[in-house]
C-alpha atoms as a PDB file:
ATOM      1  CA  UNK A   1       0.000   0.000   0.000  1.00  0.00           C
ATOM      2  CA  UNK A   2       1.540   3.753  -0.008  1.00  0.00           C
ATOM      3  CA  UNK A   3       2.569   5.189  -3.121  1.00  0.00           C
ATOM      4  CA  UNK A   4       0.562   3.827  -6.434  1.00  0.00           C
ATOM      5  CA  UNK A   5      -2.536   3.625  -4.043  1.00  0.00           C
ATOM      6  CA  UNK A   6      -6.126   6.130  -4.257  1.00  0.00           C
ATOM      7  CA  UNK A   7      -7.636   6.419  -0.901  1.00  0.00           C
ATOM      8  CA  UNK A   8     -10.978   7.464  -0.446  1.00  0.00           C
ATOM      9  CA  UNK A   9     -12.015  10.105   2.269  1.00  0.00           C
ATOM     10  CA  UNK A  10     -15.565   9.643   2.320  1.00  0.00           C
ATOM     11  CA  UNK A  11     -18.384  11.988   4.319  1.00  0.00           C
ATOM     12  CA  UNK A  12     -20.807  14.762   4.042  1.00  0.00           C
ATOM     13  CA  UNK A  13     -18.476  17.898   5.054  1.00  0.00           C
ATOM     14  CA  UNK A  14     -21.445  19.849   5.989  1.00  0.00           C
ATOM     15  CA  UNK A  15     -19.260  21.867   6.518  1.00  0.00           C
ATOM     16  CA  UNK A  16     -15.593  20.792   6.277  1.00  0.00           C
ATOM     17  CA  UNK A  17     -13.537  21.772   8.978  1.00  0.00           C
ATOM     18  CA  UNK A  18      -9.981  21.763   9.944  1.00  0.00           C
ATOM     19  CA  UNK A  19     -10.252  18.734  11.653  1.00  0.00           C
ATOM     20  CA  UNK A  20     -11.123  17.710   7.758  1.00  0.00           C
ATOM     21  CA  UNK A  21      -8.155  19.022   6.074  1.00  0.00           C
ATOM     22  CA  UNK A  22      -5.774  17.673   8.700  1.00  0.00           C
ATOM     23  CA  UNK A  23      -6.677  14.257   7.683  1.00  0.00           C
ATOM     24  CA  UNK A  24      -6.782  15.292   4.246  1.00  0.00           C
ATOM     25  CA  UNK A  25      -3.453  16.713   4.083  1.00  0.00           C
ATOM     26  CA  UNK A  26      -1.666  14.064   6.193  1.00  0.00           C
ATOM     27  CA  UNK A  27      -3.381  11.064   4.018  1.00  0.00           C
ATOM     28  CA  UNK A  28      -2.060  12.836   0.768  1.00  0.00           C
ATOM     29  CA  UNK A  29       1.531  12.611   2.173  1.00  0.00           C
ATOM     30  CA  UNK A  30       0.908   8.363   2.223  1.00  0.00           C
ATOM     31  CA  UNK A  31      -1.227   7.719  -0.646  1.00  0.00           C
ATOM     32  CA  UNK A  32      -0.613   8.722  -4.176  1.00  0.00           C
ATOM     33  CA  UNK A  33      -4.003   9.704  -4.674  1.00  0.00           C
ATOM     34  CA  UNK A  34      -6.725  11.222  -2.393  1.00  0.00           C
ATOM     35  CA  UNK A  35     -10.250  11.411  -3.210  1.00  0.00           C
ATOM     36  CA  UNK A  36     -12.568  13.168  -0.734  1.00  0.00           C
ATOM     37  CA  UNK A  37     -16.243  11.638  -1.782  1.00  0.00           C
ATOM     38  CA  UNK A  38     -18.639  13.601  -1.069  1.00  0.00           C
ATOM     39  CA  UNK A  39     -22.047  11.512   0.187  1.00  0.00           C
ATOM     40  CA  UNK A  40     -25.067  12.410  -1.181  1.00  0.00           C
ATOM     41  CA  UNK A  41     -27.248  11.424   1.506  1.00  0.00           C
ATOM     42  CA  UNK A  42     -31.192  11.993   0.846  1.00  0.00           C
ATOM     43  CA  UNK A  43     -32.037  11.162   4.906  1.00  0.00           C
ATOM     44  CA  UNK A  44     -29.733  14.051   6.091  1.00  0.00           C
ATOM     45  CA  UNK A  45     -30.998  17.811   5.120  1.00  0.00           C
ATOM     46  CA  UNK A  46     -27.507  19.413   4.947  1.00  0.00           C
ATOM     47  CA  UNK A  47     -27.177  23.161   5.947  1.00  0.00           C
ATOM     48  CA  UNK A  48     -25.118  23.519   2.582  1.00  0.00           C
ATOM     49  CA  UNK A  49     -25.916  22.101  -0.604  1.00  0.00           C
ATOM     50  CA  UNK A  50     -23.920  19.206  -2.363  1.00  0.00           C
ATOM     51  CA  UNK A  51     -22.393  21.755  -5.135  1.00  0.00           C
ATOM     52  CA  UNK A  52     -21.411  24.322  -2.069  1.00  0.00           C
ATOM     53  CA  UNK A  53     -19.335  21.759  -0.049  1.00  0.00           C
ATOM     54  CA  UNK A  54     -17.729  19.834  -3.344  1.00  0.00           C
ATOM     55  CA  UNK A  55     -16.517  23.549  -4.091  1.00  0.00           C
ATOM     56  CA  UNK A  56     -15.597  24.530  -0.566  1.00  0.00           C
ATOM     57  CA  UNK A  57     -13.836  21.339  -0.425  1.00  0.00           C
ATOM     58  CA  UNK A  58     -12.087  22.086  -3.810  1.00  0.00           C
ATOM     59  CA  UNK A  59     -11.424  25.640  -3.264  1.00  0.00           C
ATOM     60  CA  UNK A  60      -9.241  23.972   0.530  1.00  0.00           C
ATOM     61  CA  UNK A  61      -7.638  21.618  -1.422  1.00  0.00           C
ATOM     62  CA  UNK A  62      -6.264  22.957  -4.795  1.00  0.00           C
ATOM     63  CA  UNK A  63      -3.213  23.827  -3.722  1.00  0.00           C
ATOM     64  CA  UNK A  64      -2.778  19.630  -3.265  1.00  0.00           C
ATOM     65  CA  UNK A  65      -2.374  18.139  -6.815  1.00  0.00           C
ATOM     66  CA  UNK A  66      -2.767  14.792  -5.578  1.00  0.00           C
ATOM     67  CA  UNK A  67      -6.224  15.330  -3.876  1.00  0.00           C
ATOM     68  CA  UNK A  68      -9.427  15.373  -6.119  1.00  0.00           C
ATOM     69  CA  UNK A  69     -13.259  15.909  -4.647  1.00  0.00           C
ATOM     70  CA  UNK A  70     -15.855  13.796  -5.833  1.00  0.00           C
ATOM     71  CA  UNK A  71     -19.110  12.887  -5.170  1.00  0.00           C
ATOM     72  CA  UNK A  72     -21.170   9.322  -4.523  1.00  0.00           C
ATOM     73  CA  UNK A  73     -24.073   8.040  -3.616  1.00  0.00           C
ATOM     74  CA  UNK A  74     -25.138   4.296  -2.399  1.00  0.00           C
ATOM     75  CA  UNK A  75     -22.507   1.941  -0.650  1.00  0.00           C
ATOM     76  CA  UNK A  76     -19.177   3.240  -0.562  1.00  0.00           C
ATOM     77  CA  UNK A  77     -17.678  -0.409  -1.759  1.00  0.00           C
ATOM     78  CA  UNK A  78     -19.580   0.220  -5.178  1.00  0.00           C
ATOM     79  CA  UNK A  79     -17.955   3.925  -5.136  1.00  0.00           C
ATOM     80  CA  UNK A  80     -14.172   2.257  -4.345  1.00  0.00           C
ATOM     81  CA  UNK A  81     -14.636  -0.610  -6.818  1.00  0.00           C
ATOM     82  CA  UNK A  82     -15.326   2.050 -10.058  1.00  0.00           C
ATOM     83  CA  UNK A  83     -12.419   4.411  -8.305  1.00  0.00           C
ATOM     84  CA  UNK A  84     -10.349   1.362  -8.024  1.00  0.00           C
ATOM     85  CA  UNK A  85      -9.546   2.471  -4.624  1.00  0.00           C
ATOM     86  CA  UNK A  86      -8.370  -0.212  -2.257  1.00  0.00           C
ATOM     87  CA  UNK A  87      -8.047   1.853   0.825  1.00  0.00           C
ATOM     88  CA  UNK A  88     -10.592   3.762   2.766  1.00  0.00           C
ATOM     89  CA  UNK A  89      -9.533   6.639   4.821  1.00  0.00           C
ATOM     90  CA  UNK A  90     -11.506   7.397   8.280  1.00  0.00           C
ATOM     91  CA  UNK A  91     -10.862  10.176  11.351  1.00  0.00           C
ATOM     92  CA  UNK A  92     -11.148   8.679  15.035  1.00  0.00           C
ATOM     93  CA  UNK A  93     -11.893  11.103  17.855  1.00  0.00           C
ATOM     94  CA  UNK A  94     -12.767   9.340  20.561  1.00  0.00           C
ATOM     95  CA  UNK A  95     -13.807   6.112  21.652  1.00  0.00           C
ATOM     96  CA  UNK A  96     -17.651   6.637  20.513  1.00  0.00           C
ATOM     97  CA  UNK A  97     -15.903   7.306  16.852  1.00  0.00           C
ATOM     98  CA  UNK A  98     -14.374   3.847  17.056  1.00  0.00           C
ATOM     99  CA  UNK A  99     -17.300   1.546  17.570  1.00  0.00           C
ATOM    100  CA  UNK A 100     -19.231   3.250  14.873  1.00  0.00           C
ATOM    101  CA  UNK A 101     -15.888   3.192  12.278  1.00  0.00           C
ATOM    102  CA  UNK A 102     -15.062  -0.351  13.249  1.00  0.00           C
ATOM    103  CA  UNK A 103     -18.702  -1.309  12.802  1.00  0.00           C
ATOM    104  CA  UNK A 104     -18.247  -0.137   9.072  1.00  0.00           C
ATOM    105  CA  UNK A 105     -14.815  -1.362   8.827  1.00  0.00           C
ATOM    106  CA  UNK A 106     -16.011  -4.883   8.817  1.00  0.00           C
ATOM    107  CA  UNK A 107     -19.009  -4.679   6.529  1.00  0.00           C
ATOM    108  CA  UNK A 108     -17.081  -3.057   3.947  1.00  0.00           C
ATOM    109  CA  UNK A 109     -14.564  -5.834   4.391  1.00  0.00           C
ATOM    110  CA  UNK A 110     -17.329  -8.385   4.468  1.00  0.00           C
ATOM    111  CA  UNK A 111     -18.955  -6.889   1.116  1.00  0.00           C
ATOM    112  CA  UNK A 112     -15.089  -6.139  -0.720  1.00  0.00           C
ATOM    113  CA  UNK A 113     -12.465  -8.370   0.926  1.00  0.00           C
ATOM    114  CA  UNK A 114     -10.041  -5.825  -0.592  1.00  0.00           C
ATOM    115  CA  UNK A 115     -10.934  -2.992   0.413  1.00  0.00           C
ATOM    116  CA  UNK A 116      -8.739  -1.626   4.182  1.00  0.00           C
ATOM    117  CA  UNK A 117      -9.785   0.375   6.291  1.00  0.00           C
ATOM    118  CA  UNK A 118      -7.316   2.651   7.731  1.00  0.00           C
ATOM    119  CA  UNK A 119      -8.270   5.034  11.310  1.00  0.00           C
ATOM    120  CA  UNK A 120      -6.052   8.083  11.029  1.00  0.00           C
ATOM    121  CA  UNK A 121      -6.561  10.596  14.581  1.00  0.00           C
ATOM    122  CA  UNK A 122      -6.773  14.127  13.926  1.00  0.00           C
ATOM    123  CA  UNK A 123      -4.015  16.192  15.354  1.00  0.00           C
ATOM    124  CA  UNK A 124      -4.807  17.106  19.076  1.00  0.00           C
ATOM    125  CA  UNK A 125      -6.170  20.914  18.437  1.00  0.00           C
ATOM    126  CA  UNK A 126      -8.642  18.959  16.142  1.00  0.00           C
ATOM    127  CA  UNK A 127      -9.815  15.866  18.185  1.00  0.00           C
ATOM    128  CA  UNK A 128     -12.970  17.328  19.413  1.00  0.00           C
ATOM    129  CA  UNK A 129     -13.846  19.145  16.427  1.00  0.00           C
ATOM    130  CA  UNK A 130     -17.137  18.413  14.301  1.00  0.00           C
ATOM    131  CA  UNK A 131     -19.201  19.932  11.493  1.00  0.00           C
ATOM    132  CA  UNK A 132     -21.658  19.357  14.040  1.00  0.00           C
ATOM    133  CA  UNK A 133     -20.304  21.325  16.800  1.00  0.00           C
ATOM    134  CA  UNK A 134     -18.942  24.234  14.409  1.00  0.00           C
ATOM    135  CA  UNK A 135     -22.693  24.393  13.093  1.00  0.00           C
ATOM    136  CA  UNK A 136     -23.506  24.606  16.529  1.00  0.00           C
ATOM    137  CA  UNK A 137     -21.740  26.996  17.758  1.00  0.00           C
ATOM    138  CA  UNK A 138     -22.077  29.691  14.615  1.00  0.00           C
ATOM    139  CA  UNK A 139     -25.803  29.274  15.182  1.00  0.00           C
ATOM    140  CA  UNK A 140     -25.577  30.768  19.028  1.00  0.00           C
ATOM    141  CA  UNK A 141     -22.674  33.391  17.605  1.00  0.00           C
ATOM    142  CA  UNK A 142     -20.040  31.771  19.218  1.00  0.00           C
ATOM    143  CA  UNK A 143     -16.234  32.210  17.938  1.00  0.00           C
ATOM    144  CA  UNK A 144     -15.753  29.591  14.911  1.00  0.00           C
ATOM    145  CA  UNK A 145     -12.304  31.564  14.122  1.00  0.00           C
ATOM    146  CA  UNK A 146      -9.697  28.694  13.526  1.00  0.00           C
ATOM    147  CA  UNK A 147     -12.175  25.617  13.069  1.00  0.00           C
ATOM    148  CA  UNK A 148     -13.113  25.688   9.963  1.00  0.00           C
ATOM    149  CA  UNK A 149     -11.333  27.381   6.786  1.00  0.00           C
ATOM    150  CA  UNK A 150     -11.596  31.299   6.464  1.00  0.00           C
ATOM    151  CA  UNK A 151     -13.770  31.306   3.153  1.00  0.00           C
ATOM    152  CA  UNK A 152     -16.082  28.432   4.788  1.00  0.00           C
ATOM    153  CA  UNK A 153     -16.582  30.614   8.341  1.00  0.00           C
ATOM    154  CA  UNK A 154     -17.379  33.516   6.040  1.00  0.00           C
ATOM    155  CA  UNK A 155     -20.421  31.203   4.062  1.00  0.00           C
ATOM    156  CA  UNK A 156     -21.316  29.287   7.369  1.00  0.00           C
ATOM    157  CA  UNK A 157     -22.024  32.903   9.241  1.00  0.00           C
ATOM    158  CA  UNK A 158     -23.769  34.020   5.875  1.00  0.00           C
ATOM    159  CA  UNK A 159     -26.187  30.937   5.683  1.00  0.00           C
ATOM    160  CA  UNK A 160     -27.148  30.908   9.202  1.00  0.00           C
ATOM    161  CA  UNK A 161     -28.110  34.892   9.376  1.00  0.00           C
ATOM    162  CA  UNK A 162     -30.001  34.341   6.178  1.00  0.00           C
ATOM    163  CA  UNK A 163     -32.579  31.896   7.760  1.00  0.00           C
END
């Protein structure tokens, strides 16, 4: 595995945060290829729309020439087998993060033997950091400075007076 391999990042990124990009940046430094799939998910209402986060995500990322956003919808093992993606590329913060992840881990490995799983931890300034939280917080004015890219603070504070 390494070099010669695309790993897929998959989630909604509603919105992406730092947290995000850590993960992002750090898997790009292992793989040759990055894809961060964006899922399509029609039980979630997202507070941004699936074009605004695939160009949030690619406006954070173009600097990275190995990194590419996508998006998919249905079971992820479908997504890596037309990607040809063998690796799949997943944040833990805590121990809650784990069972869920692990959970997955094995169904995907049930459904595409080939397919690994690998858990990458967020840096520590990062480890309690969620799209949830940073939703959260902008929603009750609270300082989102630092969590989330500039350009996506600047949209998220945007969206949420505009409701």
């Amino acid at each position: 595995m390494g070099r010669g391999t695309t790993a897929l990042y998959p989630g909604s990124f509603d919105p992406v945060t730092n947290g995000h990009l850590d993960l992002v940046n750090r898997a790009r430094r292992i793989f040759e290829n990055v894809v961060v799939a964006v899922l399509t998910n029609t039980e979630k209402t997202p507070l941004f729309s699936l074009e605004e986060r695939v160009q949030l995500l690619r406006d954070v990322t173009a600097d990275w020439d190995n990194v590419e956003v996508d998006t998919f919808e249905g079971l992820l093992v479908d997504y890596a087998e037309r990607r040809q993606a063998r690796v799949v590329v997943r944040g833990i913060r805590a121990v809650t993060d784990y069972d869920y992840e692990f959970q997955m881990a094995l169904m995907n490995r049930r459904m595409q033997p080939k397919l690994e799983t690998v858990f990458m931890v967020p840096a520590e300034e990062f480890s309690y950091l969620s799209s949830s939280l940073v939703k959260e917080i902008a929603r009750f004015g609270g300082p989102i400075q630092g969590l989330v890219p500039a350009r996506v603070e600047a949209l998220l504070i945007e969206k949420l007076q505009s409701r």
